[in-house]
Protein backbone atom coordinates (compact mmCIF):
# COMPACT_ATOMS: atom_id res chain seq x y z
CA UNK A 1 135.70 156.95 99.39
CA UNK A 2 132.32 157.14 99.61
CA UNK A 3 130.04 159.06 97.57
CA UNK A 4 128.15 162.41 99.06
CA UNK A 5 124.56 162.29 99.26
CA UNK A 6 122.62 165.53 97.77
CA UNK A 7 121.00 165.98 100.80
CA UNK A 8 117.62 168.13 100.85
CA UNK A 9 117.74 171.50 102.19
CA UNK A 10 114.37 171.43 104.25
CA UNK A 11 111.95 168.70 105.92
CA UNK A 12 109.82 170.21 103.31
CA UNK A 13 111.55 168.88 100.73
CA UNK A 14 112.47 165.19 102.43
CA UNK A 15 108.63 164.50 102.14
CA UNK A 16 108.11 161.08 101.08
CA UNK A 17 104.95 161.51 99.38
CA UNK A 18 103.95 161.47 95.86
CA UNK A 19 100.38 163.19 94.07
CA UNK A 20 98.78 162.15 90.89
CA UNK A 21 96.89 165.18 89.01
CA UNK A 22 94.74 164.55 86.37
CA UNK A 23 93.69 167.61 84.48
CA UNK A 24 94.84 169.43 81.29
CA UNK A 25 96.11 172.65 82.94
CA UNK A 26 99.49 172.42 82.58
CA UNK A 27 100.25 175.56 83.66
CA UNK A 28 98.78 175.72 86.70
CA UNK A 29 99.97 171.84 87.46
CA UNK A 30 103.50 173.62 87.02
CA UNK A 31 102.45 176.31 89.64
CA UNK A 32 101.59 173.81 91.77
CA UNK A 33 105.04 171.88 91.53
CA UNK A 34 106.87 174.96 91.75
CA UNK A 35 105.18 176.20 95.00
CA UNK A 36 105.13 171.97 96.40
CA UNK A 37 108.82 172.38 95.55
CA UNK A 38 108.82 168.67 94.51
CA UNK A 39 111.03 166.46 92.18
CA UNK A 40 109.00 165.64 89.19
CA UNK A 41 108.93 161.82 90.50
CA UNK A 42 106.48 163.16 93.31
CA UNK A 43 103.83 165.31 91.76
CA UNK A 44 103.02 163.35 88.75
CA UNK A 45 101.25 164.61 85.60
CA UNK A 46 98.45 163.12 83.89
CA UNK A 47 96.28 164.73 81.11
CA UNK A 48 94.15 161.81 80.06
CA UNK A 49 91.25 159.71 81.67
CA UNK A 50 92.45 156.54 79.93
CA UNK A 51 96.02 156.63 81.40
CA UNK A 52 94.16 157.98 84.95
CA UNK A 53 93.24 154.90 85.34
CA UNK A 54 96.18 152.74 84.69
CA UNK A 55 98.18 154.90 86.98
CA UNK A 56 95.10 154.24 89.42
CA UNK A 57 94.89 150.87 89.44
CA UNK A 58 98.72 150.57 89.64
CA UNK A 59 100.38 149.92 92.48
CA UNK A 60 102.61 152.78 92.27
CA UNK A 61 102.32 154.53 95.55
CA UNK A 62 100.01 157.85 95.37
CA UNK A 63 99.15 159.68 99.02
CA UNK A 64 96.82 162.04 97.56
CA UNK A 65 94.75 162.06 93.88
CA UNK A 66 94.23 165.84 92.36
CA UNK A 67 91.10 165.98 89.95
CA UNK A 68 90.76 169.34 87.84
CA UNK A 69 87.52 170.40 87.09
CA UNK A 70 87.96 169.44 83.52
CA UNK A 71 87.92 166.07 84.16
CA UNK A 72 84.69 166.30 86.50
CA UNK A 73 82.15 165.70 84.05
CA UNK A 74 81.25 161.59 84.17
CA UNK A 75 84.67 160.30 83.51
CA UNK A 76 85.99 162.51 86.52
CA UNK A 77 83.37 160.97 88.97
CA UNK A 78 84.41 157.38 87.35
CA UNK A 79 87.75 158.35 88.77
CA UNK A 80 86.74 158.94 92.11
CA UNK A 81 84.70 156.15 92.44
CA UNK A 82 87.49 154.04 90.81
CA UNK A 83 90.10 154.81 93.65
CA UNK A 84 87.09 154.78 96.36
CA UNK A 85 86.47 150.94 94.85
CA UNK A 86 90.32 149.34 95.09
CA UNK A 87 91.50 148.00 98.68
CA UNK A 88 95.19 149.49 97.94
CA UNK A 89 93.55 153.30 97.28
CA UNK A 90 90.46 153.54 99.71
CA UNK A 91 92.38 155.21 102.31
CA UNK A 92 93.94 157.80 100.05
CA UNK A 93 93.24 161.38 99.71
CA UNK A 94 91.42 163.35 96.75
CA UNK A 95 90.93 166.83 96.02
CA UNK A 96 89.08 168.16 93.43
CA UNK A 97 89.85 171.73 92.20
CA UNK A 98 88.37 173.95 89.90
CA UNK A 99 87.34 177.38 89.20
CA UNK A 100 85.36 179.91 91.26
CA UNK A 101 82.24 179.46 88.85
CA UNK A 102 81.52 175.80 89.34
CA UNK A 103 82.09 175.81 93.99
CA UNK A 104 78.87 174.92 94.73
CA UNK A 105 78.94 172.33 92.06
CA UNK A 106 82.30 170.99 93.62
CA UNK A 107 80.82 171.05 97.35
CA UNK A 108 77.87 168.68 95.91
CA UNK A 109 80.64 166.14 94.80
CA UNK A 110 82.37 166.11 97.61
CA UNK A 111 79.32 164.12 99.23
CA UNK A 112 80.62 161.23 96.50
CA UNK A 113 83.62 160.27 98.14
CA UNK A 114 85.83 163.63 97.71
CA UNK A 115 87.94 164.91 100.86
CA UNK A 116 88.24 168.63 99.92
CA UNK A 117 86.98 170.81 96.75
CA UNK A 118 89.36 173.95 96.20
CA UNK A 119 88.84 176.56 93.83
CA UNK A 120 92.32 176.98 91.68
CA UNK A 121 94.34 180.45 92.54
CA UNK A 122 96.87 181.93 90.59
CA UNK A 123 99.26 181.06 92.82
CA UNK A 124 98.35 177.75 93.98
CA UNK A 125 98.85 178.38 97.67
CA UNK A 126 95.18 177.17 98.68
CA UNK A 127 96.25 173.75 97.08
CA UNK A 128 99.39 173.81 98.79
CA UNK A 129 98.14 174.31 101.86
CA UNK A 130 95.27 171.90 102.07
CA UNK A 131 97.80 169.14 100.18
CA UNK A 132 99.68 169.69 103.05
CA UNK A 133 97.12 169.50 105.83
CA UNK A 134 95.97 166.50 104.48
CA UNK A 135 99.04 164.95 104.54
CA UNK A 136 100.01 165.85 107.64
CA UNK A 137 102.73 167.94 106.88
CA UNK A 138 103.72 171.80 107.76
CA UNK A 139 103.45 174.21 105.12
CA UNK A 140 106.70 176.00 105.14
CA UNK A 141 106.62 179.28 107.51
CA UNK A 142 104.34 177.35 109.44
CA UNK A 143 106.54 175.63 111.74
């Protein structure tokens, strides 16, 4: 007999892709999973530059790369230029996010490689919705 499959309840949740974010806000990383609604294999968490960069240069599959503002001092522009610089990660996405205070900062870095600069919500729906669009996928509601 074989066995059932757990099958997802939503295309939303078939998604086959998978997000690295590197920042030490765990809370709102956990917002962010909660409103992705994705297994914790798909929205990976990473709070240090040093491991960054393994997971980088990996060849783990990541669609998309998630830099918090925390990180965007010089080691969080090393990052971006380290996934701009390998073959297997050049064609991936990267968002940077951050608070309100530091947008126009954000919009400056964006010229260096970065696909879209968000400023972090409570809620995280911003993120959500430009993860998705840059994916190519249909927030939920939306189709």
């Amino acid at each position: 007999m074989p066995i059932p499959k757990n099958e997802p309840t939503s295309d939303y949740e078939r998604s086959e892709y998978r997000l690295l974010y590197v920042g030490r806000d765990a809370e709102w990383f956990r917002r962010l999973k909660s409103a992705l609604g994705l297994p914790a294999n798909r929205l990976v968490y990473c709070a240090g530059a040093n491991t960054a960069k393994l997971f980088i240069r990996c060849h783990i599959r990541y669609d998309l790369f998630l830099f918090d503002l925390d990180l965007l001092n010089e080691t969080g522009l090393e990052l971006v230029r380290l996934v701009r610089s390998l073959s297997h990660r050049q064609d991936k996405q990267i968002i940077i996010v951050g608070s309100e205070e530091v947008i126009n900062p954000l919009k400056e870095l964006a010229r260096s490689g970065v696909d879209e600069c968000l400023t972090k919500t409570p809620d995280a729906a911003a993120a959500v919705e430009t993860i998705l669009r840059l994916l190519g996928e249909d927030p939920p509601g939306y189709r």
